[in-house]
Protein backbone atom coordinates (compact mmCIF):
# COMPACT_ATOMS: atom_id res chain seq x y z
CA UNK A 1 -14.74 7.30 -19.08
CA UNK A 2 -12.89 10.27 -16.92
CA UNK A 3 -12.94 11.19 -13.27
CA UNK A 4 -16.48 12.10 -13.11
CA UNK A 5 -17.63 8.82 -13.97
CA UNK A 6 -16.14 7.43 -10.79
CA UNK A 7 -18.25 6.93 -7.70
CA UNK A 8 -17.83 3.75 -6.43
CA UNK A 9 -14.72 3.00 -5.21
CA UNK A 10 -13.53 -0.49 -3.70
CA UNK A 11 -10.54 -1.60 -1.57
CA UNK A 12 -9.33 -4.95 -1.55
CA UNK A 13 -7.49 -5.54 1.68
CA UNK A 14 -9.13 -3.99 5.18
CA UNK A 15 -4.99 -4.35 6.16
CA UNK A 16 -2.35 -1.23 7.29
CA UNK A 17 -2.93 -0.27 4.10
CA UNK A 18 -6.05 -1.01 2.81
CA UNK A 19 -8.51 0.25 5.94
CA UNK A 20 -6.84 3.76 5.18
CA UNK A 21 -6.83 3.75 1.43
CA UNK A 22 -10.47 3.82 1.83
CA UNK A 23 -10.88 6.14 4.40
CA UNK A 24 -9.44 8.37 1.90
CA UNK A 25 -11.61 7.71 -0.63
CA UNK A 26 -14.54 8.25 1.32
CA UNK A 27 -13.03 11.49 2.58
CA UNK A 28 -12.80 12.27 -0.98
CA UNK A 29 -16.70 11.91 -1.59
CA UNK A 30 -16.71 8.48 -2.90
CA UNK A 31 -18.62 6.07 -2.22
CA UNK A 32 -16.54 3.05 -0.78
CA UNK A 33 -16.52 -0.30 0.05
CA UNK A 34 -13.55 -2.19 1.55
CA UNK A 35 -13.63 -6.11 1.82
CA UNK A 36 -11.81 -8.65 3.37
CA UNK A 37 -11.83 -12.82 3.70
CA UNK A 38 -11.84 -11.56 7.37
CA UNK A 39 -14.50 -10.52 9.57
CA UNK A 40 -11.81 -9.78 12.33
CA UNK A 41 -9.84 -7.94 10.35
CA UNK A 42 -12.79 -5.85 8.94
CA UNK A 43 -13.54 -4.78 12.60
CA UNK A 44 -10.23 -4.25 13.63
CA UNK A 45 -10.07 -1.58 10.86
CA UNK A 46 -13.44 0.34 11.20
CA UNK A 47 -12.23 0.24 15.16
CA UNK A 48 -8.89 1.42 13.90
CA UNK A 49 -10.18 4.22 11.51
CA UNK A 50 -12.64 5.84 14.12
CA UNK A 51 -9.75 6.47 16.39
CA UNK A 52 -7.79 7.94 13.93
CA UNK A 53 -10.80 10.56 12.68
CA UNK A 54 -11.81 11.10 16.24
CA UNK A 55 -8.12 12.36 16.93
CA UNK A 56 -8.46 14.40 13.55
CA UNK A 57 -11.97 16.01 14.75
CA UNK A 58 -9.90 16.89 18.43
CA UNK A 59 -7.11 18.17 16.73
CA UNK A 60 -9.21 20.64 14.01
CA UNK A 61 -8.14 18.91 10.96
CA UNK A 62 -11.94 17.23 10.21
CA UNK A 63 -15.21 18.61 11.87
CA UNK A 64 -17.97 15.77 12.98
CA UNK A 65 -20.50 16.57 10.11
CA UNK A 66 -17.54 15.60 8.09
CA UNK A 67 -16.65 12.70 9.99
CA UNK A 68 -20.07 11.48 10.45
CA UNK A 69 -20.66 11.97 6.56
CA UNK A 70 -17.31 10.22 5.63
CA UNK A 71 -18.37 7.09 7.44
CA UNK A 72 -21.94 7.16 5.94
CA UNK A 73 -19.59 6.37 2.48
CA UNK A 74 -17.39 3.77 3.78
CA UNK A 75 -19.18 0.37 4.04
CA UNK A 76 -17.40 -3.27 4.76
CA UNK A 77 -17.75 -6.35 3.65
CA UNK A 78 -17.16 -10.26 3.20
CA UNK A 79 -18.35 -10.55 -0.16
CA UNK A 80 -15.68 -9.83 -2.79
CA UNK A 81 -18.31 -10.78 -5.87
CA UNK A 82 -21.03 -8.06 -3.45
CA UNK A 83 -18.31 -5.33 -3.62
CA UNK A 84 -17.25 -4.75 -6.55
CA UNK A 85 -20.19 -5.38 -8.77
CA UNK A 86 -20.88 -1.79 -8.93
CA UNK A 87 -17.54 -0.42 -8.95
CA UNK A 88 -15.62 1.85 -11.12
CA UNK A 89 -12.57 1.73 -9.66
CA UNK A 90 -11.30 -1.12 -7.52
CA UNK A 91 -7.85 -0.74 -6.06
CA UNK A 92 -6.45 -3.80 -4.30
CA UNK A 93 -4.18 -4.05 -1.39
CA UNK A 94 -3.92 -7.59 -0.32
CA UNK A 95 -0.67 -9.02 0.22
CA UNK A 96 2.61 -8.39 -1.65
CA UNK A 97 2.59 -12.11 -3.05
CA UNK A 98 2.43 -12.25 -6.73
CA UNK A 99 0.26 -15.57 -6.79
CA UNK A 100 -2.34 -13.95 -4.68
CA UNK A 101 -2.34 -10.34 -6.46
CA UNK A 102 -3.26 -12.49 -9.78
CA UNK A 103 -5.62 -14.84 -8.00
CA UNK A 104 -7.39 -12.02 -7.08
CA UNK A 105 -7.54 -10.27 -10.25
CA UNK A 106 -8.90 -13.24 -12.00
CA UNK A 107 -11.81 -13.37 -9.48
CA UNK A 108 -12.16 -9.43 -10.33
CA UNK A 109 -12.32 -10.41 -14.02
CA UNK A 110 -15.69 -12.20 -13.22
CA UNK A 111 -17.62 -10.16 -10.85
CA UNK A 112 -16.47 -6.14 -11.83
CA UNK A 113 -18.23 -4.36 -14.73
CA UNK A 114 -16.42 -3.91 -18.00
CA UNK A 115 -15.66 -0.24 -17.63
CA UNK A 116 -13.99 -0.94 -14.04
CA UNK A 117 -10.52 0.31 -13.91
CA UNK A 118 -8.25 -2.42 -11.37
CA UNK A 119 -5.51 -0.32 -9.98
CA UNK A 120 -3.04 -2.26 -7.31
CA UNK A 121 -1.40 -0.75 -4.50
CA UNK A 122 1.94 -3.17 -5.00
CA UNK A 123 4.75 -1.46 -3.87
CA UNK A 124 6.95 -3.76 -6.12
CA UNK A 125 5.23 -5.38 -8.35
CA UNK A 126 4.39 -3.98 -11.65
CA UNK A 127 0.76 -4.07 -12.63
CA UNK A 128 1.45 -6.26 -16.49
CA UNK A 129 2.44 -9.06 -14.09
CA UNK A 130 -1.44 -8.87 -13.17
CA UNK A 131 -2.83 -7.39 -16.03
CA UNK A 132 -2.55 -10.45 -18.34
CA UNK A 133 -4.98 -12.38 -16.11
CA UNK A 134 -7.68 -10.06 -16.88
CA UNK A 135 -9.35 -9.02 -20.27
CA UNK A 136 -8.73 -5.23 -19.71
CA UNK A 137 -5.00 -4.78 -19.47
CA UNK A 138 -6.07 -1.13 -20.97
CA UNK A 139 -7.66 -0.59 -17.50
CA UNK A 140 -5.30 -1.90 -14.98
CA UNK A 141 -2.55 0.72 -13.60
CA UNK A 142 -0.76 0.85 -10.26
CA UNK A 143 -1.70 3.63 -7.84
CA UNK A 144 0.98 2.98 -5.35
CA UNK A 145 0.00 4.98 -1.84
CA UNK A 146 3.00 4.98 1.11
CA UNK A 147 2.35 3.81 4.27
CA UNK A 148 0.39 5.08 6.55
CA UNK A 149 -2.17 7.11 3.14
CA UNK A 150 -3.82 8.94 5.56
CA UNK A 151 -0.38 10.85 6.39
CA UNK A 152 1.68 10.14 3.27
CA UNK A 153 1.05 13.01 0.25
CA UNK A 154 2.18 10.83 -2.40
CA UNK A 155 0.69 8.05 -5.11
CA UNK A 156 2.91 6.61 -8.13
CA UNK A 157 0.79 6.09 -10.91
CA UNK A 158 2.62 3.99 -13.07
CA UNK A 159 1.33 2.68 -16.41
CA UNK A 160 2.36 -0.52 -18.28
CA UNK A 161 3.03 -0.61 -21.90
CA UNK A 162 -0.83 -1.35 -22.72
CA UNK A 163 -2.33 0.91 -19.78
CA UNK A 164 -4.27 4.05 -21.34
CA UNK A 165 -3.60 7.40 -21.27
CA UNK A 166 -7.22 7.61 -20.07
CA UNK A 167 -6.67 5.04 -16.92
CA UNK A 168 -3.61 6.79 -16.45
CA UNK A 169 -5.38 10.38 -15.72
CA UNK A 170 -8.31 9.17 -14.39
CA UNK A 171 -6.19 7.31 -11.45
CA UNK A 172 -4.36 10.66 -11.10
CA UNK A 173 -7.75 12.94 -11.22
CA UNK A 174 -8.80 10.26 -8.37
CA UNK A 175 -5.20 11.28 -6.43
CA UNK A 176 -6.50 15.20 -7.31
CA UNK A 177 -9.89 14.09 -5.58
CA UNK A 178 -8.64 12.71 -2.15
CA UNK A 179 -6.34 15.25 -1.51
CA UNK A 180 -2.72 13.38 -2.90
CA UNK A 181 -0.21 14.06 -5.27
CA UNK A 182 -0.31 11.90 -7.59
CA UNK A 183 3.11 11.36 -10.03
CA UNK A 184 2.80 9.44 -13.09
CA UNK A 185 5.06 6.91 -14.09
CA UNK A 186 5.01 5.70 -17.95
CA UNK A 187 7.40 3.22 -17.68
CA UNK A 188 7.54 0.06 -15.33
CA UNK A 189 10.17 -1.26 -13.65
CA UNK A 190 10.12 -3.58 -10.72
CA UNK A 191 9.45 -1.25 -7.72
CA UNK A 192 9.18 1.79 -9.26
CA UNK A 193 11.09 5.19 -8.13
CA UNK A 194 10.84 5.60 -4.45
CA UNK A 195 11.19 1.79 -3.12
CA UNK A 196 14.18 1.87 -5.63
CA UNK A 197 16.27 4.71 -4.37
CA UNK A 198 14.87 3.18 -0.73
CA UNK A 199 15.91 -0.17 -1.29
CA UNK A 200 19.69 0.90 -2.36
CA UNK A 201 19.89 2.81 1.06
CA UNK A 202 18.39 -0.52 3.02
CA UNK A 203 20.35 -2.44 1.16
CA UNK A 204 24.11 -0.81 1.86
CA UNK A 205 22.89 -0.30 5.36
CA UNK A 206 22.18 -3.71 5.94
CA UNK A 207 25.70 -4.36 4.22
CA UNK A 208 26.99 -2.09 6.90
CA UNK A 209 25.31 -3.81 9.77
CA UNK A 210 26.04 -7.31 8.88
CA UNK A 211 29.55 -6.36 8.20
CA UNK A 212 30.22 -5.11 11.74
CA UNK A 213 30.75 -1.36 10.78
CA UNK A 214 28.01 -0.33 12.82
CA UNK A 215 25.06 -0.76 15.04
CA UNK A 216 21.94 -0.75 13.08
CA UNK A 217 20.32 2.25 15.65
CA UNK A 218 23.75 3.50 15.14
CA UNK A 219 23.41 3.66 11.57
CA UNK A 220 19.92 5.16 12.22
CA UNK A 221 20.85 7.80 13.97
CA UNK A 222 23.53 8.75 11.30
CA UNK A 223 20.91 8.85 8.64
CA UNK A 224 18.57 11.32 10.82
CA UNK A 225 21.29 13.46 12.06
CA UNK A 226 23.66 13.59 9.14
CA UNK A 227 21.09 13.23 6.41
CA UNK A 228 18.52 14.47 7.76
CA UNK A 229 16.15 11.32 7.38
CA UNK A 230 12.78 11.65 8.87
CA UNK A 231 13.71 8.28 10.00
CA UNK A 232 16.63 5.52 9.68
CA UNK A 233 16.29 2.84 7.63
CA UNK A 234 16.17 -0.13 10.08
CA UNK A 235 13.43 2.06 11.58
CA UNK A 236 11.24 2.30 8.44
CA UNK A 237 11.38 -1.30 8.16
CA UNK A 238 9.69 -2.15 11.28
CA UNK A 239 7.27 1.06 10.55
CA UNK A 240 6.39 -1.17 7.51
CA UNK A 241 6.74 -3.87 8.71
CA UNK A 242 9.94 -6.75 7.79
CA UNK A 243 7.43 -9.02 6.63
CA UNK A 244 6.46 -6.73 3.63
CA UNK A 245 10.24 -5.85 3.41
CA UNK A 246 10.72 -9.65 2.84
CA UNK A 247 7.89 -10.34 0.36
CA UNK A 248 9.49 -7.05 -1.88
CA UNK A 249 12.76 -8.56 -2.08
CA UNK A 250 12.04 -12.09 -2.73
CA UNK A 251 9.32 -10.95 -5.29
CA UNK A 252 12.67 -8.77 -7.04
CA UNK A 253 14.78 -11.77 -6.69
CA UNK A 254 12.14 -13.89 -7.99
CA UNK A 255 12.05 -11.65 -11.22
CA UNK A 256 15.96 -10.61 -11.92
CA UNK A 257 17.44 -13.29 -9.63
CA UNK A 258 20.45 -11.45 -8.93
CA UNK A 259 22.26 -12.86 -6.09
CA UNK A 260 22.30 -8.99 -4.25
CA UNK A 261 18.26 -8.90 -4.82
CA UNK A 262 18.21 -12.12 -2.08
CA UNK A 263 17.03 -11.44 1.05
CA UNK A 264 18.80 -10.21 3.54
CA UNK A 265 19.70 -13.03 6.74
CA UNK A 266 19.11 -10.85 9.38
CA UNK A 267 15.88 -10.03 7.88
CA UNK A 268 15.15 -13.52 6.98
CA UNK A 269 15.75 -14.66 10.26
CA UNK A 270 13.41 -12.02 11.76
CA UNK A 271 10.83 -12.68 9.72
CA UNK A 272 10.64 -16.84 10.60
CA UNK A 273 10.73 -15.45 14.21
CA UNK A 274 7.71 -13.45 13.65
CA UNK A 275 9.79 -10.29 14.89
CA UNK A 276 8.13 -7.97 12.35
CA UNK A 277 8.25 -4.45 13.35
CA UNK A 278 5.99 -2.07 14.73
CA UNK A 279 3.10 -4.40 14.54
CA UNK A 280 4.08 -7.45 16.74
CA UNK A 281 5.87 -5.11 19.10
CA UNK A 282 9.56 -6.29 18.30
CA UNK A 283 11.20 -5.84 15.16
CA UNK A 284 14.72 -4.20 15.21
CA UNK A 285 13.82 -2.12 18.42
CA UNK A 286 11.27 -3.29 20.68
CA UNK A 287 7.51 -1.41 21.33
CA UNK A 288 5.46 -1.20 23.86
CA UNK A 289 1.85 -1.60 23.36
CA UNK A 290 0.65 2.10 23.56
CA UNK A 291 3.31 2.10 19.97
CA UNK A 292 2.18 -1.27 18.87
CA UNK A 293 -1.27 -0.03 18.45
């Protein structure tokens, strides 16, 4: 199998990261399904992606014929056995709970054809810790995209000790395909290169915070003016959200359980009080809607 034997493409999770993921793809000439357990959620991302290509067609980036012909690629759906029964790639982007990543790859196991490669989007999780559910752990790799794909030039391919050389290339010829960068990774370790050298900054300026050295939009600003951050750390949380900052560092702890892996309390605390970012309009800073959305 190699990249020309790809042309159906599925996305498992119509989510912030999911719904673009396959806009992508179909962008990229593939045929592509994306599925969800929720109708709402489904609708709330086609409603979602035709604003964003509508601003791309205004702003020059994308004509109409190539809008038009994009969304004649992208299909959703309900039915995860529908979906991926014709697949040759399926790259799933549910949520960053170990249980449910392997719950879902079991049901994959059943319903996708042999040669299907199942790539996951975890952003922590390595893909062997899904792999051994399945009967291809040759085919399974992680493609991890950044949040928001449709901006972000950057996937980590990252291959466990029994992924193929050919999975490996094909998930980067698919990167090639849809316009990303694609940067192979041949060894695992618990989330990977970026979210590692990210996590050490959130971590010490949560340390900061907590210890009462500094504000946390204080500490922001330092990072963007004397670092030259896009954006500060406390920011990037609630731009992806506190809730997946939480699952990544209980799903670490869970695996090394290192005391400085825990959790952080302020995050914790936001989290129970549903204060997650960007997306329910309060997270460290507060949003108005026109943000929110």
């Amino acid at each position: 199998m190699n990249e020309n034997d790809v042309k159906y493409i599925t996305v498992l999770g119509s989510g912030q990261m999911g719904h673009q993921i396959a806009m992508l793809c179909a962008l990229g000439g593939y045929e592509t399904i994306v599925q969800d357990v929720r109708e709402s959620e489904l609708t709330t991302a086609e409603s979602k992606l035709q604003s964003i290509m509508e601003k791309w067609v205004a702003k020059g980036k994308l004509s109409e014929d190539q809008k038009e012909a994009a969304f004649k690629r992208l299909r959703f759906s309900l039915s995860l056995e529908d979906s991926v029964k014709n697949a040759d790639l399926v790259i799933e982007a549910v949520t960053e709970k170990l249980d449910v990543k392997r719950d879902v790859f079991q049901k994959l196991e059943q319903f996708a054809p042999p040669h299907a490669i199942f790539a996951t989007n975890s952003s922590t999780i390595v893909n062997s810790l899904l792999a051994d559910v399945t009967n291809r752990p040759e085919k399974v790799v992680n493609m991890h995209f950044f949040y928001p794909p449709l901006v972000m030039d950057c996937v980590e391919v990252v291959m466990s000790e029994q992924t193929l050389e050919e999975t490996a290339q094909i998930a980067l010829d698919v990167c090639k395909k849809i316009n990303r960068t694609g940067v192979l990774i041949k060894k695992e370790i618990s989330g990977f290169v970026a979210n590692r050298i990210l996590g050490a900054l959130q971590k010490e300026a949560v340390a900061l915070y907590e210890a009462g050295i500094a504000d946390f939009k204080e500490i922001d600003i330092i990072c963007r003016k004397a670092l030259h951050h896009p954006i500060g750390p406390f920011e990037l949380m609630d731009l992806s959200g506190l809730d997946v900052a939480y699952f990544v560092m209980d799903q670490r702890y869970r695996e090394t359980a290192d005391p400085t892996d825990k959790p952080f309390a302020c995050l914790v605390e936001k989290v129970e009080k549903g204060e997650l970012g960007r997306k329910t309009g309060k997270g460290w800073y507060e949003y108005n809607q026109s943000v929110k959305n």
